[in-house]
N, C-alpha and C. Protein backbone atom coordinates (compact mmCIF):
# COMPACT_ATOMS: atom_id res chain seq x y z
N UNK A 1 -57.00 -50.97 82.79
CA UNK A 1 -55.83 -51.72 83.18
C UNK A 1 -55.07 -52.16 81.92
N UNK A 2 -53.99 -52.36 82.18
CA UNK A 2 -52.93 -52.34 80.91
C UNK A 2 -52.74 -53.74 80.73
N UNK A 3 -53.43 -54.64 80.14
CA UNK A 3 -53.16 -56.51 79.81
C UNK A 3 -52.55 -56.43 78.64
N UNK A 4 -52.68 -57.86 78.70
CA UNK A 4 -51.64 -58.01 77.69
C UNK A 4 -51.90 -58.35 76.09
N UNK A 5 -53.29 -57.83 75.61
CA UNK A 5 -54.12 -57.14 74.08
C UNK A 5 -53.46 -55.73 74.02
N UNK A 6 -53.51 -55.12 75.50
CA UNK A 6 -52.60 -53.53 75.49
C UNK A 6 -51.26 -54.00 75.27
N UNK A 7 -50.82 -54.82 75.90
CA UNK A 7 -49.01 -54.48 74.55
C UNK A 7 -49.23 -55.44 73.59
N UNK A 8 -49.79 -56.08 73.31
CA UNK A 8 -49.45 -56.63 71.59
C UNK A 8 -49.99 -55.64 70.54
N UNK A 9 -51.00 -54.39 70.94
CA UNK A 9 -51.60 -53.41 70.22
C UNK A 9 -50.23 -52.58 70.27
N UNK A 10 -49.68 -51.89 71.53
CA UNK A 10 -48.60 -50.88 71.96
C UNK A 10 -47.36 -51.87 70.92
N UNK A 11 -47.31 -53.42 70.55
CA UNK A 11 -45.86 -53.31 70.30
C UNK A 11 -46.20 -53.39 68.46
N UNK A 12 -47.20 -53.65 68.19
CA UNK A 12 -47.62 -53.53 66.90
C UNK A 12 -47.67 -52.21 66.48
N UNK A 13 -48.10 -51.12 67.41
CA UNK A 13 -47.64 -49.81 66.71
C UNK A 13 -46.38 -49.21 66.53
N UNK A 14 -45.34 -49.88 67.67
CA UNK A 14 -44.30 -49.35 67.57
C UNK A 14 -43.62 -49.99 66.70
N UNK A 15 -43.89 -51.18 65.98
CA UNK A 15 -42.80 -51.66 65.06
C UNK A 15 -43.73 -51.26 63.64
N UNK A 16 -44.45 -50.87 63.30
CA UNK A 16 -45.49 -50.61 62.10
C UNK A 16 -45.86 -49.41 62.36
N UNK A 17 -46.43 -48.94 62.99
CA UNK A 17 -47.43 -47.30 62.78
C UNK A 17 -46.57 -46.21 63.23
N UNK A 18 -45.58 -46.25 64.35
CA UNK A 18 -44.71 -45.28 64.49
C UNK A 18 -43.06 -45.60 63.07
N UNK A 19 -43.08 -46.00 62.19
CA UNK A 19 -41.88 -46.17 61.82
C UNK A 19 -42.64 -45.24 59.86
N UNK A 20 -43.85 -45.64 59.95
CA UNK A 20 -45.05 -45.07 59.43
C UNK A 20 -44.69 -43.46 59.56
N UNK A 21 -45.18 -43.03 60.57
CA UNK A 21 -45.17 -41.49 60.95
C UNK A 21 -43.47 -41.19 60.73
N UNK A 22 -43.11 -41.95 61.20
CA UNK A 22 -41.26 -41.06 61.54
C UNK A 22 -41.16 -40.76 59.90
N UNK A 23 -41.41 -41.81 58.62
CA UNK A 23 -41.43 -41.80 57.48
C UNK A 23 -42.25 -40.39 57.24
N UNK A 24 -43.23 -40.20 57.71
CA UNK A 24 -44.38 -39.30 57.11
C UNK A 24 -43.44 -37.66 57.31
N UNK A 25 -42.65 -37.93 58.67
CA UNK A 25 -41.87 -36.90 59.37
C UNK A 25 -40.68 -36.50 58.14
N UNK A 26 -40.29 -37.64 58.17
CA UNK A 26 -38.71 -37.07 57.06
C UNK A 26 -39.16 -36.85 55.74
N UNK A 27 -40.46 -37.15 55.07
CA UNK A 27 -41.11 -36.45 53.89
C UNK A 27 -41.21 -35.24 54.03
N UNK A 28 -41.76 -34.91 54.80
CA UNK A 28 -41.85 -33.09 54.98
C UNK A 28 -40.62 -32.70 55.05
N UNK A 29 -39.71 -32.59 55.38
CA UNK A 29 -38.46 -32.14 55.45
C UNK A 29 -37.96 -32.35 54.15
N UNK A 30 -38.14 -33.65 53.77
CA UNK A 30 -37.36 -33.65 52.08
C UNK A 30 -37.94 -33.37 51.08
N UNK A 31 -39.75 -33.02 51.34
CA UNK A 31 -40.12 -31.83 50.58
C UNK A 31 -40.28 -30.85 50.61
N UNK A 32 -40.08 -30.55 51.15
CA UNK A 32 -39.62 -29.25 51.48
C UNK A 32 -38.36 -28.97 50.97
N UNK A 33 -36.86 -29.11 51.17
CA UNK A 33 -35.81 -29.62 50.82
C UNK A 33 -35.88 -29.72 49.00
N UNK A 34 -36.65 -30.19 48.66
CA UNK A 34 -36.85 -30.61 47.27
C UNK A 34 -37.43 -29.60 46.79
N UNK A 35 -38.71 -28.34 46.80
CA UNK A 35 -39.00 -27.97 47.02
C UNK A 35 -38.54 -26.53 46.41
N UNK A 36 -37.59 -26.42 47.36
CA UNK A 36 -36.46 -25.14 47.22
C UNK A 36 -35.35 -25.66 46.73
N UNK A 37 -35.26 -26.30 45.98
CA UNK A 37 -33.96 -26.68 45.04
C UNK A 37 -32.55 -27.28 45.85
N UNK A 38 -33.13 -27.94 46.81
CA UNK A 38 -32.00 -28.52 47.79
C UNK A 38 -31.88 -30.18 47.25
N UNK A 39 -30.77 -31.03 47.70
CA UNK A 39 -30.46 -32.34 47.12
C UNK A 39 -30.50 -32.90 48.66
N UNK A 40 -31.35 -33.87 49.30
CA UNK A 40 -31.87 -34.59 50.32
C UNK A 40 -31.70 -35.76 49.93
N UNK A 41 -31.39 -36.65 51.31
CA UNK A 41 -31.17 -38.12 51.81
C UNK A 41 -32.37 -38.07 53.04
N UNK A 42 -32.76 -39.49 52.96
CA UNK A 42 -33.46 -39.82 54.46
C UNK A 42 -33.30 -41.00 54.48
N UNK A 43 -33.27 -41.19 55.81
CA UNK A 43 -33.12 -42.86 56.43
C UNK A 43 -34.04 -43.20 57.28
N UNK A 44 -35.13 -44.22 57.32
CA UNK A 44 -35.35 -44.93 58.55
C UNK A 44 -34.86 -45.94 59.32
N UNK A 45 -34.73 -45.86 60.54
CA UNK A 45 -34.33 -46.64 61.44
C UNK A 45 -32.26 -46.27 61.52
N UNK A 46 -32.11 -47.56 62.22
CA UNK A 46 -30.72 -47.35 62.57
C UNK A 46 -30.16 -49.00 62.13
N UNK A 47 -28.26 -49.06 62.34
CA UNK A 47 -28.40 -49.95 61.97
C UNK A 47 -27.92 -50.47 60.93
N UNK A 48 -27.72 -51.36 60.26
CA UNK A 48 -26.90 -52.08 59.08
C UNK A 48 -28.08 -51.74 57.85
N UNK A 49 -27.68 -51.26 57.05
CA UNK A 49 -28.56 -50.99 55.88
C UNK A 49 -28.97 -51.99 55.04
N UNK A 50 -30.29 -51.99 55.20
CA UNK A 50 -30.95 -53.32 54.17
C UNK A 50 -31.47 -53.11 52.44
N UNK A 51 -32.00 -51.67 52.65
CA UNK A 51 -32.68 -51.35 51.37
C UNK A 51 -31.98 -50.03 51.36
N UNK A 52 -31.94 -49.76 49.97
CA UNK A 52 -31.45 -48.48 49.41
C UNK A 52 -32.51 -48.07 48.17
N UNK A 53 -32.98 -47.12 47.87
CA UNK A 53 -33.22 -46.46 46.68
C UNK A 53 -33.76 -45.41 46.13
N UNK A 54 -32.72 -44.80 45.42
CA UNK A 54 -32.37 -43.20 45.36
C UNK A 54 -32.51 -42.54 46.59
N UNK A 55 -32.99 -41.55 47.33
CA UNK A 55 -32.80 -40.80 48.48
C UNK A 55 -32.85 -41.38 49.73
N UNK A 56 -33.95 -42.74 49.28
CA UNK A 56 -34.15 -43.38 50.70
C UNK A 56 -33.39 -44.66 51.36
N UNK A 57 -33.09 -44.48 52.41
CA UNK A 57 -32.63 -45.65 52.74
C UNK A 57 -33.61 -46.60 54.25
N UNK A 58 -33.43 -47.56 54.34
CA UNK A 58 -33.76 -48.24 55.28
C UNK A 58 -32.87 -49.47 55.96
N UNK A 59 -32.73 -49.11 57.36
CA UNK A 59 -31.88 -49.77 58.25
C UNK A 59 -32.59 -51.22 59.16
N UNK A 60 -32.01 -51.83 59.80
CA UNK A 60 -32.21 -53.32 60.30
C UNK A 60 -33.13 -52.56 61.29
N UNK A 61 -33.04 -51.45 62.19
CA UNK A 61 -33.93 -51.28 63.23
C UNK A 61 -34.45 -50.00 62.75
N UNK A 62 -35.52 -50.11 61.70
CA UNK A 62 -36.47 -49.41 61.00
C UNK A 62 -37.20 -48.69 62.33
N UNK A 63 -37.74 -49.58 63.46
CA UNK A 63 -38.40 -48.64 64.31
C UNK A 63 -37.84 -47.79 65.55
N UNK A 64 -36.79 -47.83 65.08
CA UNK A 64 -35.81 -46.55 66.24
C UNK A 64 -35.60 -45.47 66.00
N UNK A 65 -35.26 -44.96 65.17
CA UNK A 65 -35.16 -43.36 64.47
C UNK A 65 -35.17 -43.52 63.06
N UNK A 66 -35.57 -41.94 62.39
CA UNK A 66 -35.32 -42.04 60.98
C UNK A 66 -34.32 -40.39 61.14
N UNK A 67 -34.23 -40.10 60.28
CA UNK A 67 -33.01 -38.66 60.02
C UNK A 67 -33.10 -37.99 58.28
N UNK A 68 -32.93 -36.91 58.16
CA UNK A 68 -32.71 -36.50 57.20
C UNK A 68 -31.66 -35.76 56.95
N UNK A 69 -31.33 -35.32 55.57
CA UNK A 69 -29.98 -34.47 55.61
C UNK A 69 -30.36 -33.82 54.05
N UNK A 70 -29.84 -32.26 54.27
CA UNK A 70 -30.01 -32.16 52.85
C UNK A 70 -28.89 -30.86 52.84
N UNK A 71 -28.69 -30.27 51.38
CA UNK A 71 -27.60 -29.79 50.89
C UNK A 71 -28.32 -28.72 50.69
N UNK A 72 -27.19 -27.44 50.42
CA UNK A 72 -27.42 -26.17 49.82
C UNK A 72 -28.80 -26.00 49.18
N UNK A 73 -29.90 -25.23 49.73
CA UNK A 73 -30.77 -24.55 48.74
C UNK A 73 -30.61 -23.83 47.90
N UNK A 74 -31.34 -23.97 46.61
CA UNK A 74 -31.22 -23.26 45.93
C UNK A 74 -31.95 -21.83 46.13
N UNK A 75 -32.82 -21.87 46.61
CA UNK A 75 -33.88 -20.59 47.66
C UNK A 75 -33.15 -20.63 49.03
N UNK A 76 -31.95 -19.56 49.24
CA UNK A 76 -31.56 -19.71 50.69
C UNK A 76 -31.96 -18.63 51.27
N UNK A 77 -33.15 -18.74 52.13
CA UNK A 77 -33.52 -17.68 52.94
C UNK A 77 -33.93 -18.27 54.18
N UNK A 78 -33.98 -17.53 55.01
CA UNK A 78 -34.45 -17.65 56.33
C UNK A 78 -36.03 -18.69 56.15
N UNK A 79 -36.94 -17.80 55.26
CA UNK A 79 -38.13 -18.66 55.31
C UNK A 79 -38.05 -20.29 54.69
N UNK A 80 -37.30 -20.34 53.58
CA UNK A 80 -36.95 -21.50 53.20
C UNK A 80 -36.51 -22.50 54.23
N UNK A 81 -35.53 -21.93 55.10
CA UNK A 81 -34.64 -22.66 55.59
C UNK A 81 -36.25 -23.23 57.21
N UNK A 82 -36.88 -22.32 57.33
CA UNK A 82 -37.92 -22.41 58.31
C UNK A 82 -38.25 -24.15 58.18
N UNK A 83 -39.29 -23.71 56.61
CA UNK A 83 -39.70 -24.50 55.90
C UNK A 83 -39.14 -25.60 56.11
N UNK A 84 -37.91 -26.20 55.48
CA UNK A 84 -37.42 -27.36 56.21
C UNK A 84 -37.13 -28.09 56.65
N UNK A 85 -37.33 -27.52 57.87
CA UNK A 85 -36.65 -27.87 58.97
C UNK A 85 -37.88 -27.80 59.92
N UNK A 86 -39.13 -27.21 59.56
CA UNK A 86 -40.59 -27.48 60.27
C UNK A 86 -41.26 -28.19 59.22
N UNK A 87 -40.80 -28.58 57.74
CA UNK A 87 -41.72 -29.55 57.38
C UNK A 87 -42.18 -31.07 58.16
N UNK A 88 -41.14 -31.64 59.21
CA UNK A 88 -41.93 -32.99 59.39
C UNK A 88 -43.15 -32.72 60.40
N UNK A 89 -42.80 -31.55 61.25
CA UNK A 89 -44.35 -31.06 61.54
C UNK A 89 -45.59 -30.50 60.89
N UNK A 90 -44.94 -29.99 59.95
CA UNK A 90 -46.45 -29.93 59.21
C UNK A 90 -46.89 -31.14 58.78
N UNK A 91 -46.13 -31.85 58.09
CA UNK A 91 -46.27 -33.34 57.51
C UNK A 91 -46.97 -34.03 58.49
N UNK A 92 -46.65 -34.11 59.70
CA UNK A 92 -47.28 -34.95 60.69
C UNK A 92 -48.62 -34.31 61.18
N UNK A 93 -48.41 -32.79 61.62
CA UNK A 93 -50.09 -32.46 61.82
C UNK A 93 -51.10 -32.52 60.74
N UNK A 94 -50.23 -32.18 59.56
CA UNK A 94 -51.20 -32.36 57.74
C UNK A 94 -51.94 -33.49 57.82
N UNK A 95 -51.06 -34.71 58.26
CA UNK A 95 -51.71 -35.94 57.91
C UNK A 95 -52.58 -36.44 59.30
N UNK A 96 -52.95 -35.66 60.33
CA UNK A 96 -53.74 -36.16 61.12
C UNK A 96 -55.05 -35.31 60.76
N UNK A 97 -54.73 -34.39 60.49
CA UNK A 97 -55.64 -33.15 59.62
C UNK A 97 -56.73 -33.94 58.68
N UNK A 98 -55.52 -34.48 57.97
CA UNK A 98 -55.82 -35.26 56.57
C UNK A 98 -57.18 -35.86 57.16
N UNK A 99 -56.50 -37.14 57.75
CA UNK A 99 -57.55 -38.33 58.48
C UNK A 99 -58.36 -37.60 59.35
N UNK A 100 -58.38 -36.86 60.11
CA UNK A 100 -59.15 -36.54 60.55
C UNK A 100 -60.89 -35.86 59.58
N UNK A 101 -60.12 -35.42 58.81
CA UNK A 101 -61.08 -34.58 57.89
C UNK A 101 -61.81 -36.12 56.37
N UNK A 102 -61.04 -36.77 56.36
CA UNK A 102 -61.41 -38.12 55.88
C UNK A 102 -62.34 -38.81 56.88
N UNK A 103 -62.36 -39.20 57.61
CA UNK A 103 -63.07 -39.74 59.08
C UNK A 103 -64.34 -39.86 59.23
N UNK A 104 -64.27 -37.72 58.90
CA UNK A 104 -65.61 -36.96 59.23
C UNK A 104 -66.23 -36.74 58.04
N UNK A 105 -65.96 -36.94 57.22
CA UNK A 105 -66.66 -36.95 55.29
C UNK A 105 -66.76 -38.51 55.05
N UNK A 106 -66.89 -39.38 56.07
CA UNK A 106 -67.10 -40.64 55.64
C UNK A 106 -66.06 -41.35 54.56
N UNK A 107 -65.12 -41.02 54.71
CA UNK A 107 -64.45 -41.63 53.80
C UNK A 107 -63.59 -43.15 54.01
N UNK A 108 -63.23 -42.68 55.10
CA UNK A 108 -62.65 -43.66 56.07
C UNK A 108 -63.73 -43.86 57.07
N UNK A 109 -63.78 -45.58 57.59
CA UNK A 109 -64.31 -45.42 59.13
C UNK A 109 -63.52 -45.50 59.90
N UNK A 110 -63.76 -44.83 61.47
CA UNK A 110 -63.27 -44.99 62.23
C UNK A 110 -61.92 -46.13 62.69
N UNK A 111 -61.29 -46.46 63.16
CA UNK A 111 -60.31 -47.54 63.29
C UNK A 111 -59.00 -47.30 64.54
N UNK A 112 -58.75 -48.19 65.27
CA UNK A 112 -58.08 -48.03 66.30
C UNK A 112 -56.40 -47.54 65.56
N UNK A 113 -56.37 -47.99 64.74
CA UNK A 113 -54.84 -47.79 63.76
C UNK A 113 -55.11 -46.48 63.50
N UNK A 114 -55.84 -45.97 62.96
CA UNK A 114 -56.01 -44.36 62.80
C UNK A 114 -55.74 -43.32 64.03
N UNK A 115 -56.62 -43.90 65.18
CA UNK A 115 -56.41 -43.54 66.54
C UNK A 115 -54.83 -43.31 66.88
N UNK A 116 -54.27 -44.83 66.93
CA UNK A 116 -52.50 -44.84 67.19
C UNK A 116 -51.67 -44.08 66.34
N UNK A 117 -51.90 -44.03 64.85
CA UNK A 117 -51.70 -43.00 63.86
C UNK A 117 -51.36 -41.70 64.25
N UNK A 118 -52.90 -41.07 64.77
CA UNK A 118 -52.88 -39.32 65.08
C UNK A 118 -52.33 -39.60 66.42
N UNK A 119 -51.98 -40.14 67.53
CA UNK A 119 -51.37 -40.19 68.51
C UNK A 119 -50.18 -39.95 68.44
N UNK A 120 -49.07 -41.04 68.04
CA UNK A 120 -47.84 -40.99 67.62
C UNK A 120 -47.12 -39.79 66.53
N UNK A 121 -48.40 -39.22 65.62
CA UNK A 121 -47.76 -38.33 65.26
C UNK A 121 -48.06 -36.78 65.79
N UNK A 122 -48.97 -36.54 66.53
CA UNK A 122 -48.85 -35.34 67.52
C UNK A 122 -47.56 -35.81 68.53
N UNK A 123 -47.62 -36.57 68.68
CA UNK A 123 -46.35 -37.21 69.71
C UNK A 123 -45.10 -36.65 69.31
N UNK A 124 -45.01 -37.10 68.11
CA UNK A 124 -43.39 -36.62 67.27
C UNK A 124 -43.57 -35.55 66.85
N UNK A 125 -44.34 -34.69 66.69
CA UNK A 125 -44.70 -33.25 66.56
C UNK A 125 -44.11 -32.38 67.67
N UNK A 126 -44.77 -32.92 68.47
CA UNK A 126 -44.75 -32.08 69.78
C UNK A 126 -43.17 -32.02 70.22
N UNK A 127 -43.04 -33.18 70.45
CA UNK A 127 -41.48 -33.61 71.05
C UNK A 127 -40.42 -32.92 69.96
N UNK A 128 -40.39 -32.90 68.75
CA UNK A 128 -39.44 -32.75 67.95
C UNK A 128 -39.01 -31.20 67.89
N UNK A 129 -40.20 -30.52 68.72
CA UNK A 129 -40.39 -29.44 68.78
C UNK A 129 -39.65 -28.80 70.04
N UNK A 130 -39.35 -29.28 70.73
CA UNK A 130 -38.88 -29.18 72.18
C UNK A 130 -37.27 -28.82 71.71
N UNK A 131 -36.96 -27.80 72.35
CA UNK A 131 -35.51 -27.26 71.78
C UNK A 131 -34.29 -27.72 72.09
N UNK A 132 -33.93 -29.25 71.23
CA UNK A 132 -32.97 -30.06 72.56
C UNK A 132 -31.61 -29.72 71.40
N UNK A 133 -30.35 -29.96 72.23
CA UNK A 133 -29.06 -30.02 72.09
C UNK A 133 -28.48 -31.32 72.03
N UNK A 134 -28.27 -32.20 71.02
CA UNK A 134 -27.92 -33.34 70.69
C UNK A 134 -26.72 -33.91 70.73
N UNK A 135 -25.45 -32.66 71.24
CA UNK A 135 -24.32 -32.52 71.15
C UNK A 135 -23.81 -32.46 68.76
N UNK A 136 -22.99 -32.55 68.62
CA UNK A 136 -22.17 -32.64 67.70
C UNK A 136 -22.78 -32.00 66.81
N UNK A 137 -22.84 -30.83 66.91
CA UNK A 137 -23.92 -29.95 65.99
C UNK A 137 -25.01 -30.44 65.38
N UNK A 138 -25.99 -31.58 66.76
CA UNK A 138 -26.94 -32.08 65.85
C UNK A 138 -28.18 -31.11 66.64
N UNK A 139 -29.35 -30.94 66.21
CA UNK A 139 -30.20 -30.29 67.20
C UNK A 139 -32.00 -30.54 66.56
N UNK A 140 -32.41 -30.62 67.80
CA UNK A 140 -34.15 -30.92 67.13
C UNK A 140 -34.65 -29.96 66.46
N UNK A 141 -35.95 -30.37 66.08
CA UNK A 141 -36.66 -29.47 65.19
C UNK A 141 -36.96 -28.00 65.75
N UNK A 142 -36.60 -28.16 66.86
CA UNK A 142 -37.09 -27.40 67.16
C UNK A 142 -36.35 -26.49 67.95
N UNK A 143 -35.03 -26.84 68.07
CA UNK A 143 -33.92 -25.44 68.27
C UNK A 143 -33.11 -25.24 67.18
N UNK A 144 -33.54 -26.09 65.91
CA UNK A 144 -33.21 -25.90 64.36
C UNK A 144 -33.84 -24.81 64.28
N UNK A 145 -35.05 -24.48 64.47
CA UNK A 145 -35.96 -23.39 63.81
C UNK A 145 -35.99 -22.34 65.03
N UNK A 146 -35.69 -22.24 65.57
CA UNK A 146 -34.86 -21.17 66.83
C UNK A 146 -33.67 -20.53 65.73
N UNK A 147 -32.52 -21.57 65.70
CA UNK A 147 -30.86 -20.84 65.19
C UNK A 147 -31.85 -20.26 63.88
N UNK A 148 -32.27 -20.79 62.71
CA UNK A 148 -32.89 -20.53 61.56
C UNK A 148 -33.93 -19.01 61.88
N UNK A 149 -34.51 -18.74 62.86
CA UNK A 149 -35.41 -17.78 63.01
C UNK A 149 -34.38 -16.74 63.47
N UNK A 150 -33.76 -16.78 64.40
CA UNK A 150 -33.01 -16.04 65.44
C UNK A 150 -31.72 -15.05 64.90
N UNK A 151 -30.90 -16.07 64.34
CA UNK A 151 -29.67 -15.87 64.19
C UNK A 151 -29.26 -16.51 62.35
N UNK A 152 -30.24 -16.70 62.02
CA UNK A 152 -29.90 -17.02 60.19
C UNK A 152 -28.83 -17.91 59.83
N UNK A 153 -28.76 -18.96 60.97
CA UNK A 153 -27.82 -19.92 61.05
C UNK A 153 -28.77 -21.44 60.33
N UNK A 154 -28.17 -22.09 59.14
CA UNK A 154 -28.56 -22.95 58.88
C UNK A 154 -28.19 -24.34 59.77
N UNK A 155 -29.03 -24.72 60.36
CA UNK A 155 -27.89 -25.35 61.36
C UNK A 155 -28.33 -27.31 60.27
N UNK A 156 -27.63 -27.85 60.88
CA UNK A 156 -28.08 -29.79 60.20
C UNK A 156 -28.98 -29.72 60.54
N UNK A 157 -30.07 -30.95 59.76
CA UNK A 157 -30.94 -31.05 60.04
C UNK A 157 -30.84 -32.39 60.05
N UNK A 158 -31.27 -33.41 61.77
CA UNK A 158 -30.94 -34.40 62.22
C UNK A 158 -32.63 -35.18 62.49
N UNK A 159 -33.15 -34.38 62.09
CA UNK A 159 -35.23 -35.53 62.64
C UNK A 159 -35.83 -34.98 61.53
């Protein structure tokens, strides 16, 4: 049954452990981005901007979305462009990988935050992956890497 230890856990991850992952998400993309000789921005959250410095920025509602954006590669190929634009999924399965494989070598113990951790970021994995149309030439990760596979269209990159 869902009481109320279940949402002060559920609202503690969503303002801390998912804003965590969305971060972990727009790393892969901007290394990737970095990577292949591209010039990248990322933002978390939405919102009136509180912190700035160098690529990163952070907004008043840190736990609502984060976004990336990056410029001309210097490696412009199809695989580059893959790369990406599927880095915050690797980034996100890497790092459940990570912990997971930490976990089991004793490195880490066990912990319910680790749990909410690999949750939320198979979560944003999965979903980001789903081939949505955002309108204004924005599009998920995952009909990014459709136009990028398909048709050698670099399209924005908006998650």
């Amino acid at each position: 049954m869902f009481g109320f230890s279940d949402f002060l856990g559920f609202l503690l991850a969503l303002l801390f452990i998912y804003p965590v992952v969305s971060l972990v998400h727009e790393m892969g993309h901007s290394f990737f981005a970095w990577m292949f000789g591209g010039k990248f921005s990322f933002s978390l959250g939405r919102g009136k901007n509180i912190f700035k410095k160098g690529p990163f920025s952070l907004n008043s509602m840190y736990f609502l979305d984060a976004f990336c954006e990056y410029e001309q590669l210097k490696w412009n190929n199809r695989l580059t462009h893959f790369l990406v634009h599927a880095g915050g999924v690797i980034f996100n399965l890497g790092s459940v990988l990570l912990l997971n494989l930490l976990i089991s070598q004793g490195v880490l113990e066990p912990h319910i935050i680790f749990v909410r951790f690999s949750y939320f970021s198979v979560w944003l994995a999965t979903f980001s992956l789903v081939p949505v149309d955002y309108g204004n030439g924005n599009y998920s990760d995952g009909l990014s890497i459709y136009h990028v596979l398909r048709y050698r269209k670099w399209p924005k990159l908006t998650g």
